[in-house]
C-alpha atoms as a PDB file:
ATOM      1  CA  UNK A   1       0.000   0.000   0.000  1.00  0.00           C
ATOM      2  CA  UNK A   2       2.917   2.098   1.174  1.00  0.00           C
ATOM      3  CA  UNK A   3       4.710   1.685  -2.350  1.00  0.00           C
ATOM      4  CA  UNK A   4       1.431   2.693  -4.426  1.00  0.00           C
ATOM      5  CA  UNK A   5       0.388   5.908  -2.519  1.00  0.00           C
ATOM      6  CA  UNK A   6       4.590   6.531  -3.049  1.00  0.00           C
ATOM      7  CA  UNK A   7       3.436   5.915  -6.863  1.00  0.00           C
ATOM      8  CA  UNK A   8       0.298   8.369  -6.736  1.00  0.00           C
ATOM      9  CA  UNK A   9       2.410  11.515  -5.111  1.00  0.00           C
ATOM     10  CA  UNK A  10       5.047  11.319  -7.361  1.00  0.00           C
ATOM     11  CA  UNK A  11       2.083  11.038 -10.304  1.00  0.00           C
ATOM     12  CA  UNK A  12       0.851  14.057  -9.169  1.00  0.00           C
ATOM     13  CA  UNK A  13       3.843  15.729  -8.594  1.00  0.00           C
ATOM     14  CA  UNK A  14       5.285  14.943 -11.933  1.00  0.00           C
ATOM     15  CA  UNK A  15       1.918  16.741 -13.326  1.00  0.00           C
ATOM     16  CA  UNK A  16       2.477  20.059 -11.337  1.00  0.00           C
ATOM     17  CA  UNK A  17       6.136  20.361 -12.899  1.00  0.00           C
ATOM     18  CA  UNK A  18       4.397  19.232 -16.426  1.00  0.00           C
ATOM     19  CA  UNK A  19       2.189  22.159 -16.224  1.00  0.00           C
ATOM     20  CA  UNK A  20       4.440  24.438 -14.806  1.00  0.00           C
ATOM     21  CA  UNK A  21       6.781  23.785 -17.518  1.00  0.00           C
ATOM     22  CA  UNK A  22       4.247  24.125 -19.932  1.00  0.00           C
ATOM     23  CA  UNK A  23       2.521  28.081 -18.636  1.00  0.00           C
ATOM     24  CA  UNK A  24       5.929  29.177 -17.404  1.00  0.00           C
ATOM     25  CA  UNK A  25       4.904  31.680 -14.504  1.00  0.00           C
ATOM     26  CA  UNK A  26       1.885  29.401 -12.985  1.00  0.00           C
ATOM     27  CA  UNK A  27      -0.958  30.071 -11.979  1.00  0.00           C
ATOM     28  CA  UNK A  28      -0.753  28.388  -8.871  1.00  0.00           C
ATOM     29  CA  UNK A  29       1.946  29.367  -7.049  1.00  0.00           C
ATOM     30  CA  UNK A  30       2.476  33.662  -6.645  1.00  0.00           C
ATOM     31  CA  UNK A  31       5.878  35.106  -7.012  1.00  0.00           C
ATOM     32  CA  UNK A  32       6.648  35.380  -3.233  1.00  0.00           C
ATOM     33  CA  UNK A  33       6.640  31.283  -3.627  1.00  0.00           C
ATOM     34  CA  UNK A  34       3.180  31.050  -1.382  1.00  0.00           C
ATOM     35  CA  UNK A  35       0.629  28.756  -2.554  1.00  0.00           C
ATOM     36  CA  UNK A  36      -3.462  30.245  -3.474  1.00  0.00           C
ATOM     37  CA  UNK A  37      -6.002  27.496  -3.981  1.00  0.00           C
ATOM     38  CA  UNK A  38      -7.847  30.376  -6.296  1.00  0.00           C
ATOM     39  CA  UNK A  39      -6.948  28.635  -8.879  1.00  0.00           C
ATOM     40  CA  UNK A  40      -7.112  24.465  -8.812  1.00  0.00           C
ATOM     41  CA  UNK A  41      -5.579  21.980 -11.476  1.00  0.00           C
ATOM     42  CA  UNK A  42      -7.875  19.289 -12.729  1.00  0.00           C
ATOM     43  CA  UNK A  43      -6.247  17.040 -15.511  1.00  0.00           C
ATOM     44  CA  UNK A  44      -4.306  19.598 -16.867  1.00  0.00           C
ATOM     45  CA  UNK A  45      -7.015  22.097 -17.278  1.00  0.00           C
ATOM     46  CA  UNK A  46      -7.336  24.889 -14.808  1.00  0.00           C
ATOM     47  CA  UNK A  47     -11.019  25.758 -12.913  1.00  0.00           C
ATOM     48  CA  UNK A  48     -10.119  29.703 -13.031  1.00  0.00           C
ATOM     49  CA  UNK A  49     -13.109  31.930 -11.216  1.00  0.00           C
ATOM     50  CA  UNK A  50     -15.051  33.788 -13.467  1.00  0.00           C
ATOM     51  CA  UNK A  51     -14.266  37.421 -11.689  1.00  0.00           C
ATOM     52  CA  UNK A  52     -10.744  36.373 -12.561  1.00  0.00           C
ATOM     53  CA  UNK A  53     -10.741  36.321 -16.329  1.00  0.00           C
ATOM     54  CA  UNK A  54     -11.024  39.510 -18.870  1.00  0.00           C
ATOM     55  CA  UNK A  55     -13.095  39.708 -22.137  1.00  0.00           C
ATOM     56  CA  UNK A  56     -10.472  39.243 -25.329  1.00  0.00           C
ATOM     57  CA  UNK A  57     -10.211  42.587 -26.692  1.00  0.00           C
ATOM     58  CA  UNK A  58      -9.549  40.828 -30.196  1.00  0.00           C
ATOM     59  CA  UNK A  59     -12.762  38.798 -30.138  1.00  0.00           C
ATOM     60  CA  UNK A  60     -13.625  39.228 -34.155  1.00  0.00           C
ATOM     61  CA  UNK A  61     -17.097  38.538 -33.683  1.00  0.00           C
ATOM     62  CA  UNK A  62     -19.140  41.504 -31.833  1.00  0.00           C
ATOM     63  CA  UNK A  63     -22.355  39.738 -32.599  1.00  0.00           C
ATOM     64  CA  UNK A  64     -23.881  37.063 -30.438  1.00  0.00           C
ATOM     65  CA  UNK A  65     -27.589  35.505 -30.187  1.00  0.00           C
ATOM     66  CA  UNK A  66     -29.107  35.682 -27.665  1.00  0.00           C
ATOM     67  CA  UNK A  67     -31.403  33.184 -27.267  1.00  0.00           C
ATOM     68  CA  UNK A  68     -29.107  30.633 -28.747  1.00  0.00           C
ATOM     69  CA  UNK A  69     -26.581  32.105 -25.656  1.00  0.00           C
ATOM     70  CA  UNK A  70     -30.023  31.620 -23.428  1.00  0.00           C
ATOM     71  CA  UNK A  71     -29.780  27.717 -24.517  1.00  0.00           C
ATOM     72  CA  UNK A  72     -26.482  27.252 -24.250  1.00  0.00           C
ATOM     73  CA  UNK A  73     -26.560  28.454 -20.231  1.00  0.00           C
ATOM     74  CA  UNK A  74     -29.793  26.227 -19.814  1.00  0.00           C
ATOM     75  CA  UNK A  75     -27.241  23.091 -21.127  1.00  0.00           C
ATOM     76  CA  UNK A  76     -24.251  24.086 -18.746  1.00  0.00           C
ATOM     77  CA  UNK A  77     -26.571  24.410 -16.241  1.00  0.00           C
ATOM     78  CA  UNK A  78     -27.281  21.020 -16.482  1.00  0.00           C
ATOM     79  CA  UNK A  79     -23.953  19.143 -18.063  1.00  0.00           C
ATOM     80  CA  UNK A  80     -21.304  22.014 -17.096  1.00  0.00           C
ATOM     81  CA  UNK A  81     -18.913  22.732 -19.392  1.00  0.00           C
ATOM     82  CA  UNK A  82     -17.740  20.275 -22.133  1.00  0.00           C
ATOM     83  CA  UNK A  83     -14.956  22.295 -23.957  1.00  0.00           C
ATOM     84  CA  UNK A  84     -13.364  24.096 -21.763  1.00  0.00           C
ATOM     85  CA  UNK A  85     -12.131  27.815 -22.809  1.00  0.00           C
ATOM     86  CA  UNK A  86      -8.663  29.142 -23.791  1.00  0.00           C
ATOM     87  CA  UNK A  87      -7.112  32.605 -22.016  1.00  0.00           C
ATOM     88  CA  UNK A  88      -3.739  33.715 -21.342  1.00  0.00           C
ATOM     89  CA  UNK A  89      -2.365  34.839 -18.167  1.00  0.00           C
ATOM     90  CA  UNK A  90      -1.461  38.461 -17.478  1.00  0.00           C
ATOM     91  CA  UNK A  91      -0.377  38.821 -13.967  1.00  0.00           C
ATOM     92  CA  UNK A  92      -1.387  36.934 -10.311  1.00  0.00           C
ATOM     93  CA  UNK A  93      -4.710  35.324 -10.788  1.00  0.00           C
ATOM     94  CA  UNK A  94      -5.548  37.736 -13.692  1.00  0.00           C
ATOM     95  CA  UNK A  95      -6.121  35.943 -17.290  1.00  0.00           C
ATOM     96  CA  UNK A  96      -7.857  37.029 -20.707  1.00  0.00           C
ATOM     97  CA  UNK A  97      -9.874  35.132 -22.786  1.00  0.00           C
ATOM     98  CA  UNK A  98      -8.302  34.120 -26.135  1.00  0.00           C
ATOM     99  CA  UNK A  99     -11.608  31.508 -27.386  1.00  0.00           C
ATOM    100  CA  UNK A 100     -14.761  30.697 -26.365  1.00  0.00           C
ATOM    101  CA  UNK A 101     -16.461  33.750 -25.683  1.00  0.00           C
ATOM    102  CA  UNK A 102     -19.830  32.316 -25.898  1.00  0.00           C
ATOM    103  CA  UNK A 103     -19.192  29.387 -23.562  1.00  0.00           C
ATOM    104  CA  UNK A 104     -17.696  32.618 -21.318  1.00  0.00           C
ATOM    105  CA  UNK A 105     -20.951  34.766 -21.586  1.00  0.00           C
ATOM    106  CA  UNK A 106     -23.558  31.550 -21.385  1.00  0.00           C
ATOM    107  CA  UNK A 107     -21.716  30.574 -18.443  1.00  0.00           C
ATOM    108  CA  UNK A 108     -22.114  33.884 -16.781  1.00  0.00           C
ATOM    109  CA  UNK A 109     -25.794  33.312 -17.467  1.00  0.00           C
ATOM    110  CA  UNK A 110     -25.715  29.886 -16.074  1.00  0.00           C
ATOM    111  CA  UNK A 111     -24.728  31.308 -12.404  1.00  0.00           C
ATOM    112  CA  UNK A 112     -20.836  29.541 -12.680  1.00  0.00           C
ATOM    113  CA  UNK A 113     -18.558  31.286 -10.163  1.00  0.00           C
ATOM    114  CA  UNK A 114     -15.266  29.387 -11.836  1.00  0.00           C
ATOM    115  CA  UNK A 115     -14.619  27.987 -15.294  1.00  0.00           C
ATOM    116  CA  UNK A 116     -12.516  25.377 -16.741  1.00  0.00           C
ATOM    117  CA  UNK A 117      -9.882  26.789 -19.175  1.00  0.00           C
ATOM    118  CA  UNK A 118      -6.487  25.758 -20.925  1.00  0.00           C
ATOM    119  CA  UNK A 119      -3.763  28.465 -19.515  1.00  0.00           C
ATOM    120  CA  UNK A 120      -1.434  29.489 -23.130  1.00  0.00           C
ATOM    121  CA  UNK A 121       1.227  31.971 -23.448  1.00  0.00           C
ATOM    122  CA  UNK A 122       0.462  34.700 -26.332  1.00  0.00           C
ATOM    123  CA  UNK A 123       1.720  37.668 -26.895  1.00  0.00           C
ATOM    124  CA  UNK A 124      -1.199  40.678 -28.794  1.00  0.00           C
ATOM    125  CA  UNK A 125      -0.406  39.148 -31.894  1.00  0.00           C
ATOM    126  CA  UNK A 126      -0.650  35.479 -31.740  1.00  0.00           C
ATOM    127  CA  UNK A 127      -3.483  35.829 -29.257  1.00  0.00           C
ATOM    128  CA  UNK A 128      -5.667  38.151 -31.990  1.00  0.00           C
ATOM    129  CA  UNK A 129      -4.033  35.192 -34.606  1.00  0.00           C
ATOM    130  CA  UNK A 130      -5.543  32.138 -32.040  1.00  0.00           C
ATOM    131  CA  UNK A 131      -9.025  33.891 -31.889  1.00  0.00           C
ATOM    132  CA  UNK A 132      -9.728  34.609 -35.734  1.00  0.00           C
ATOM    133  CA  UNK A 133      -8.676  31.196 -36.441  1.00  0.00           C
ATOM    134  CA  UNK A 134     -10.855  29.433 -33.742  1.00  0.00           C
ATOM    135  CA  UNK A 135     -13.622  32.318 -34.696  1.00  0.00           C
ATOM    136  CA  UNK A 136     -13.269  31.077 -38.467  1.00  0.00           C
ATOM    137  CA  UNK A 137     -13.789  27.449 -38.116  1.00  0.00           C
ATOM    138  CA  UNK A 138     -17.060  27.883 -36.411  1.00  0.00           C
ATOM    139  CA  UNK A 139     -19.673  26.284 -38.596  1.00  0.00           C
ATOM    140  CA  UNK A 140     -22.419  28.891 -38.227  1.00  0.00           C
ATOM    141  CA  UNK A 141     -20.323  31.813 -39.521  1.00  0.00           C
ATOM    142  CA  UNK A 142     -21.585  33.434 -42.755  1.00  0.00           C
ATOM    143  CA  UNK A 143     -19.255  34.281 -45.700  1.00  0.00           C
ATOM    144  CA  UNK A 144     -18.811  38.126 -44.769  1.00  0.00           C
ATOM    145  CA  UNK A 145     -17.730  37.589 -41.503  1.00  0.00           C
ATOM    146  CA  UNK A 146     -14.626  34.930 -42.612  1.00  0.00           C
ATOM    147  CA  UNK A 147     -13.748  37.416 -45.718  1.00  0.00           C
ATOM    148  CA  UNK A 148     -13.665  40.027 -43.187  1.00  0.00           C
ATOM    149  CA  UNK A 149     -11.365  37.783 -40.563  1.00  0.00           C
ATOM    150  CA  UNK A 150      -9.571  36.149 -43.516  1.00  0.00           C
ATOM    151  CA  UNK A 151      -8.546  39.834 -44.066  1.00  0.00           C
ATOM    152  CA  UNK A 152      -7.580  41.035 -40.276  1.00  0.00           C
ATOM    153  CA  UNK A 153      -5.135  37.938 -40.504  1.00  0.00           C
ATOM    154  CA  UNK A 154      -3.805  39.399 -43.553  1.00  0.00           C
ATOM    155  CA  UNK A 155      -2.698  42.850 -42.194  1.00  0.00           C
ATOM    156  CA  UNK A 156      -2.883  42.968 -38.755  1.00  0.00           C
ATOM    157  CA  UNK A 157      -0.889  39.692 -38.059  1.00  0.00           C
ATOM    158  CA  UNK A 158       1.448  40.296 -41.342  1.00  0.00           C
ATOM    159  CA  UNK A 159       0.694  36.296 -43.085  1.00  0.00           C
ATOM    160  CA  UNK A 160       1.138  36.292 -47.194  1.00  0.00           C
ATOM    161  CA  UNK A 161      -2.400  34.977 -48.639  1.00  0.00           C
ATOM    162  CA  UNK A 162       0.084  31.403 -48.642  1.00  0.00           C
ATOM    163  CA  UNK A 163       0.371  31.598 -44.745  1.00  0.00           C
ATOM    164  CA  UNK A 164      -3.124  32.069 -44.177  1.00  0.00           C
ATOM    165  CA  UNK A 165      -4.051  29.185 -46.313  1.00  0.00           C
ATOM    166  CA  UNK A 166      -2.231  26.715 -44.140  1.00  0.00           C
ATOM    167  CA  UNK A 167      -3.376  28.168 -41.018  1.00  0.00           C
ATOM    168  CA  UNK A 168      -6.935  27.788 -42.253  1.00  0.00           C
ATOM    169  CA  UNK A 169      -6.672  24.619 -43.747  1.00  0.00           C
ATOM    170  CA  UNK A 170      -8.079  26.632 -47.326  1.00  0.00           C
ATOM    171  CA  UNK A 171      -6.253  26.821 -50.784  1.00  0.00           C
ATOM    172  CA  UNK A 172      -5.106  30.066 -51.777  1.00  0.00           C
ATOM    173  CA  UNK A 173      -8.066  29.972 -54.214  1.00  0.00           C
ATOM    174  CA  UNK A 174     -10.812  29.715 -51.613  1.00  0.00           C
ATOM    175  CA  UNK A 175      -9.039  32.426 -49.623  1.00  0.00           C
ATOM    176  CA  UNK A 176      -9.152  34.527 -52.283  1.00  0.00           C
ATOM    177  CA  UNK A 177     -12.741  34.265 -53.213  1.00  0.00           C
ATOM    178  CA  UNK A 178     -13.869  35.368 -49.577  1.00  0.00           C
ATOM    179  CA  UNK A 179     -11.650  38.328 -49.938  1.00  0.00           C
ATOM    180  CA  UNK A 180     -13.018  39.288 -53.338  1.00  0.00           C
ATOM    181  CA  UNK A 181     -16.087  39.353 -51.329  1.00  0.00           C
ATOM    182  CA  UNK A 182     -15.365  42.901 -49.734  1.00  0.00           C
ATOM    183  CA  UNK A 183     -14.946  44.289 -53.428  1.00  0.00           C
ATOM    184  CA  UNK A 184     -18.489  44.203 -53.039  1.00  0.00           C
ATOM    185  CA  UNK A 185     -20.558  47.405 -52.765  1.00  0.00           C
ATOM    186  CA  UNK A 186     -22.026  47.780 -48.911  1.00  0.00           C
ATOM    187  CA  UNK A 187     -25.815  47.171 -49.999  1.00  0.00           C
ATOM    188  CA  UNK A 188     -24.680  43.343 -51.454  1.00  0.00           C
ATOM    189  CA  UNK A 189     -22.331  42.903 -48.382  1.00  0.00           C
ATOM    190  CA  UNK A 190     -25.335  43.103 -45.845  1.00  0.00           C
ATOM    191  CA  UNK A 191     -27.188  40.500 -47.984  1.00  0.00           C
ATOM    192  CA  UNK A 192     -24.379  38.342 -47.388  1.00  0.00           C
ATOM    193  CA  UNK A 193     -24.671  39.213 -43.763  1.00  0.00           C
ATOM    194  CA  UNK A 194     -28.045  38.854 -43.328  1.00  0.00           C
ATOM    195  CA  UNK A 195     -27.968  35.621 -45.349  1.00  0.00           C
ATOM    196  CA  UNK A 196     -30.484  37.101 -47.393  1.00  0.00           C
ATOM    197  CA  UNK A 197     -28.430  35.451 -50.905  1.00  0.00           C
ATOM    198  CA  UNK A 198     -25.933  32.600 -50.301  1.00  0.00           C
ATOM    199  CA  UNK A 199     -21.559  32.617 -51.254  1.00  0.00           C
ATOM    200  CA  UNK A 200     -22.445  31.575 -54.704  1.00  0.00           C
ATOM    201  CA  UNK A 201     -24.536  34.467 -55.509  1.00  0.00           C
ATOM    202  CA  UNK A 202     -22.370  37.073 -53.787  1.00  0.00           C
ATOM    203  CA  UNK A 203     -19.279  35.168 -56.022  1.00  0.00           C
ATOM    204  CA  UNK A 204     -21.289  35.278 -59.130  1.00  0.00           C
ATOM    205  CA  UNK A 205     -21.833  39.431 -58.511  1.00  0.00           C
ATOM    206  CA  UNK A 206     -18.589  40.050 -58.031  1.00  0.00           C
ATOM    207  CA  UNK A 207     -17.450  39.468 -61.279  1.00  0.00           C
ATOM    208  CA  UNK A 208     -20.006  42.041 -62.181  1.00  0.00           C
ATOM    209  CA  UNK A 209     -17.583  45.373 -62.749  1.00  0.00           C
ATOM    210  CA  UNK A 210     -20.077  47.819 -62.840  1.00  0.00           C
ATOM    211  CA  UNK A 211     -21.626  48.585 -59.188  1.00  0.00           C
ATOM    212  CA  UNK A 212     -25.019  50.180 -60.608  1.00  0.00           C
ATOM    213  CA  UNK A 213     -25.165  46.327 -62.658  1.00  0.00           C
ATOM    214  CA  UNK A 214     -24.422  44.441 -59.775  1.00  0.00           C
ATOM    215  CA  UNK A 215     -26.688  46.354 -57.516  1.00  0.00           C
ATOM    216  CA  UNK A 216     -29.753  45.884 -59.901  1.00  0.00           C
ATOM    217  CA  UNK A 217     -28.787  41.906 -60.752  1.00  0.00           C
ATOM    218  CA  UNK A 218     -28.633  42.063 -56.881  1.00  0.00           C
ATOM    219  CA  UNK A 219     -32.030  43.479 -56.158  1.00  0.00           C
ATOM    220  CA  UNK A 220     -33.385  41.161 -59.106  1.00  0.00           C
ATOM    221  CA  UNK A 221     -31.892  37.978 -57.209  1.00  0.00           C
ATOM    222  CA  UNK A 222     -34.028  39.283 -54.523  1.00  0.00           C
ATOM    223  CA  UNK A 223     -37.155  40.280 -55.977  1.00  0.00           C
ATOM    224  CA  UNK A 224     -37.190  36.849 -58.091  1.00  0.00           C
ATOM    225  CA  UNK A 225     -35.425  34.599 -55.610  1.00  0.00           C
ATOM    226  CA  UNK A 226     -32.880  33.465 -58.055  1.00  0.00           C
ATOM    227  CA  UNK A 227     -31.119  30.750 -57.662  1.00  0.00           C
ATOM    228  CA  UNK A 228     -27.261  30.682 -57.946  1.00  0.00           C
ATOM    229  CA  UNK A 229     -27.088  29.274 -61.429  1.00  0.00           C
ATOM    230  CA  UNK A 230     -29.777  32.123 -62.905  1.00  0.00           C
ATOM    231  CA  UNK A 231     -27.946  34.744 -61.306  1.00  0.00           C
ATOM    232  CA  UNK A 232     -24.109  33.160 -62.529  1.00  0.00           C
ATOM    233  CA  UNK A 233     -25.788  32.975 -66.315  1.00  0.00           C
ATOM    234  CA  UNK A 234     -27.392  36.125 -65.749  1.00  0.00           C
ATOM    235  CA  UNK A 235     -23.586  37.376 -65.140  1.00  0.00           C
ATOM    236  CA  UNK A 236     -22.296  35.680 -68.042  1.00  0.00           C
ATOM    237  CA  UNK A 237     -25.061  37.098 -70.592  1.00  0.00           C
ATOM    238  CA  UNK A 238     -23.960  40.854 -69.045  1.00  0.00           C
ATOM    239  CA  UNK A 239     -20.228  40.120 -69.731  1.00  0.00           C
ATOM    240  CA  UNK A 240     -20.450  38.221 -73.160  1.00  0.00           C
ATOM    241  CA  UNK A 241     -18.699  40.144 -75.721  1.00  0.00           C
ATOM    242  CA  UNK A 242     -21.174  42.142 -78.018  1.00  0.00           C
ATOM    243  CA  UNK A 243     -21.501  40.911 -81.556  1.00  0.00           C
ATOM    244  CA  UNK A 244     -18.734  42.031 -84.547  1.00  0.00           C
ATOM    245  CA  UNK A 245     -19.678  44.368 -87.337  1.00  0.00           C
ATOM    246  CA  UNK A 246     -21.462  42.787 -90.119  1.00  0.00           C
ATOM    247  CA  UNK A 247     -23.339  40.899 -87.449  1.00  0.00           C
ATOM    248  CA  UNK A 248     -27.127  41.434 -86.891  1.00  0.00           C
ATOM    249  CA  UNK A 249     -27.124  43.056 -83.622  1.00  0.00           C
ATOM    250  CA  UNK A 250     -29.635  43.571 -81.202  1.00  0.00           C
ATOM    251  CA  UNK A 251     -31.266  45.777 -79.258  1.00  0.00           C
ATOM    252  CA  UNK A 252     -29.319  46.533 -75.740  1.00  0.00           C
ATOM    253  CA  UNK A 253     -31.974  45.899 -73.877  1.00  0.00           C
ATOM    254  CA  UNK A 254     -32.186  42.390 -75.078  1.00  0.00           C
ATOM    255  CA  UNK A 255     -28.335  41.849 -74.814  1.00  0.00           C
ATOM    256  CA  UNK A 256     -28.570  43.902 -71.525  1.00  0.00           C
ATOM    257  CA  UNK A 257     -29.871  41.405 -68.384  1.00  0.00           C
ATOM    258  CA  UNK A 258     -29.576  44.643 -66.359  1.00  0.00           C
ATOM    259  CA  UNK A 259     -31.209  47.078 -68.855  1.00  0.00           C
ATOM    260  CA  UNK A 260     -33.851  44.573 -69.397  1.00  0.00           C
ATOM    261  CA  UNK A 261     -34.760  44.197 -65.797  1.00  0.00           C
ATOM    262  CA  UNK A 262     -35.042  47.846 -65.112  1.00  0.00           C
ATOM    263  CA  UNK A 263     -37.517  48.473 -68.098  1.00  0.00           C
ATOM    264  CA  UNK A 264     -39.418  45.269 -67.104  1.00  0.00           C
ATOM    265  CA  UNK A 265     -39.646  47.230 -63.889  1.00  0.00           C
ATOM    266  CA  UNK A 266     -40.699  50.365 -65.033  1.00  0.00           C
ATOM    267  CA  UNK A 267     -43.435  48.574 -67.237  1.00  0.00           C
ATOM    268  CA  UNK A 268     -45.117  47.244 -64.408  1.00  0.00           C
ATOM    269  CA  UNK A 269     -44.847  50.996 -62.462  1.00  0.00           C
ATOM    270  CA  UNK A 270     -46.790  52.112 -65.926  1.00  0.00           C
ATOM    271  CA  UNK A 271     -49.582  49.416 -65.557  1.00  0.00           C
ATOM    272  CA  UNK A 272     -49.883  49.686 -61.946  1.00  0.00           C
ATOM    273  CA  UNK A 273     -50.662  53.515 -62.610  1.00  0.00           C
ATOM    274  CA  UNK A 274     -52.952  53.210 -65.482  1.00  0.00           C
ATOM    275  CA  UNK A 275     -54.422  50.287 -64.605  1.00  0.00           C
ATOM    276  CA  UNK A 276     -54.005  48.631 -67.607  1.00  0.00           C
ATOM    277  CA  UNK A 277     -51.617  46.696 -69.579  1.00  0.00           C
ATOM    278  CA  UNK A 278     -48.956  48.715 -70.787  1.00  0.00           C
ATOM    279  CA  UNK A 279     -46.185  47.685 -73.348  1.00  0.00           C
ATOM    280  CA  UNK A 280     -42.313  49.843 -73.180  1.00  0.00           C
ATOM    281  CA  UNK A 281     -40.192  49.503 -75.531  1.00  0.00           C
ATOM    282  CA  UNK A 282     -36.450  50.796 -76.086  1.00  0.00           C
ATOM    283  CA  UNK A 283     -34.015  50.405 -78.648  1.00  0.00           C
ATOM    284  CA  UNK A 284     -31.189  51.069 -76.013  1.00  0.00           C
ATOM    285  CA  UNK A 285     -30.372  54.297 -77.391  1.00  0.00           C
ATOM    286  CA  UNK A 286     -32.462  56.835 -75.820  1.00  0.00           C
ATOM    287  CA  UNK A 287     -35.449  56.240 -78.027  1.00  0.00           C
ATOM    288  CA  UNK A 288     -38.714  53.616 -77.543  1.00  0.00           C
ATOM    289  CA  UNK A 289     -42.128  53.659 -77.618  1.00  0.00           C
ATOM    290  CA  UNK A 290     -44.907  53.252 -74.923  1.00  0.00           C
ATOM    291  CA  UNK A 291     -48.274  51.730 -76.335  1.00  0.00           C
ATOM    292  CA  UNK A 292     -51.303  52.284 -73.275  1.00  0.00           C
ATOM    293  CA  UNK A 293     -54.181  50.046 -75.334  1.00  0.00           C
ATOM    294  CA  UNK A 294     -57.938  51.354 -74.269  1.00  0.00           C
ATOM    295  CA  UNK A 295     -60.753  48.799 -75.157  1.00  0.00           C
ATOM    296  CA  UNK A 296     -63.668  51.505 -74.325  1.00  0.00           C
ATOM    297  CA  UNK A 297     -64.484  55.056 -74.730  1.00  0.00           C
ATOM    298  CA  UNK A 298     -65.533  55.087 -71.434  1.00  0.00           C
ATOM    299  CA  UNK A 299     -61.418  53.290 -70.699  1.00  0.00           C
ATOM    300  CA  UNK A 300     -59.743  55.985 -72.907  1.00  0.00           C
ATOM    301  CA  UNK A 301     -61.478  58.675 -70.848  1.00  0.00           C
ATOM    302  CA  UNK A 302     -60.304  57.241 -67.797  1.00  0.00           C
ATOM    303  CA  UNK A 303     -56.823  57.588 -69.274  1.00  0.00           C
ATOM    304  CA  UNK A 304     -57.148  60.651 -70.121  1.00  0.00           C
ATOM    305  CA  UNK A 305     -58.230  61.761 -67.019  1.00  0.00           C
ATOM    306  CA  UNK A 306     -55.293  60.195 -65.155  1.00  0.00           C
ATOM    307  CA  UNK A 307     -52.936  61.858 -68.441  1.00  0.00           C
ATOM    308  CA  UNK A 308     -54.859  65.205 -66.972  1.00  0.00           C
ATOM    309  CA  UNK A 309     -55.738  65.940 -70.319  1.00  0.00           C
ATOM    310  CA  UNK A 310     -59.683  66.480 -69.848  1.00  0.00           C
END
């Protein structure tokens, strides 16, 4: 018995050094050499009090739901934490959160006085690094929100579009398509946001050069609920080549997706104000034709009258 508790205290103190090694200055001990029990060891994993631990000043994502936070803290309430969080230590008992902000907040909800939490060292840098990456392999993240983290790892850590793809586990090409994303004018952004159209649409507009063209594709993808193979040969018909001399051309507005969706537009403006049918016309150069048919006297009157001509 003697030589197996002999066993289990050298077990344990082999796992104090381990994790002392590992968080340099730790969190157990303070610098006069005196033990705290503020903060307790459990299988590598420190339970750090809640009071204890800052808000990461890097978190990317300012956003948070809260009634999915709301059933997050009814679930800790009633299995604790799973996964515990990640901070770094500043000073004494003092730490800041590098990951898992929403565990941090739900937990707050929950009524927990002390967390579980893996201690790292990280300096500004790495620790802004550590959070956009965790922040960008969440599953629920829409595409604006990784272009825009994709592109705070760009310049504020200083990583080549190379660098990032390896610390994303993304090929440069994918990486670049989520930045191309930002080229977009602030109106298409906040459908991407709002997950009102989906990455394929938003990569389909972007090769759109003209912001009034993508705007008004955009607004069409709305109003029509395209789907993301309309809108891409939508895209394709504005940026085919027009047709060489000698060819028998057309007018723009039926070469002209964009053109041809604005005057559809303005058709049905026409027929909602004269209550009738109306037919527009335009050759793409300035000039058209309107047609208003009338199938009474008593109709044509009533034209008239909304023309203010009798």
């Amino acid at each position: 018995m003697a030589e197996n508790k002999s066993t289990g205290t050298k077990k344990r103190k082999a796992l104090g050094r381990g994790l002392g090694a590992l968080l340099q200055d730790s969190p157990q001990k303070k610098s006069s050499g005196e033990t705290t029990e503020t903060v307790h060891p459990v299988a590598g994993i420190y339970e750090i009090p809640m009071e204890n631990i800052q808000v990461n000043p890097f978190q990317p994502r300012v956003h948070f739901d809260k009634g999915a936070l709301e059933e997050l803290a009814d679930s800790i309430k009633v299995q604790g934490i799973i996964q515990p969080i990640t901070v770094r230590k500043l000073e004494d008992n003092e730490f800041q959160l590098i990951s898992g902000e929403r565990r941090f907040q739900a937990s707050k909800m929950a009524g927990l006085e002390a967390i579980p939490a893996y201690v790292r060292t990280a300096n500004d840098q790495q620790m802004l690094e550590m959070a956009l990456i965790e922040n960008i392999q969440r599953e629920n993240l829409n595409a604006l929100e990784i272009a825009h983290s994709y592109q705070r790892l760009l310049s504020e850590c200083s990583l080549k579009q190379e660098q990032l793809g390896d610390r994303v586990g993304k090929n440069r090409t994918t990486v670049n398509n989520y930045l191309r994303l930002l080229k977009l004018p602030p109106d298409i952004q906040a459908g991407i946001r709002d997950q009102r159209i989906s990455m394929g649409h938003a990569r389909a507009l972007v090769n759109i050069e003209d912001v009034d063209k993508q705007l008004a594709i955009f607004k069409k993808t709305l109003a029509e609920e395209l789907s993301v193979r309309k809108v891409e040969a939508l895209v394709k018909e504005l940026n085919s080549p027009k047709p060489l001399a000698g060819e028998k051309e057309k007018s723009d507005t039926d070469t002209d997706p964009v053109k041809k969706y604005e005057l559809g537009k303005l058709q049905q403006k026409l027929a909602s104000h004269f209550g009738t049918k109306v037919s527009l016309k335009s050759d793409g150069k300035e000039k058209g034709e309107i047609k208003i048919p009338f199938h009474s006297t008593d109709d044509l009157n009533r034209i008239l009258e909304i023309l203010e001509l009798i």
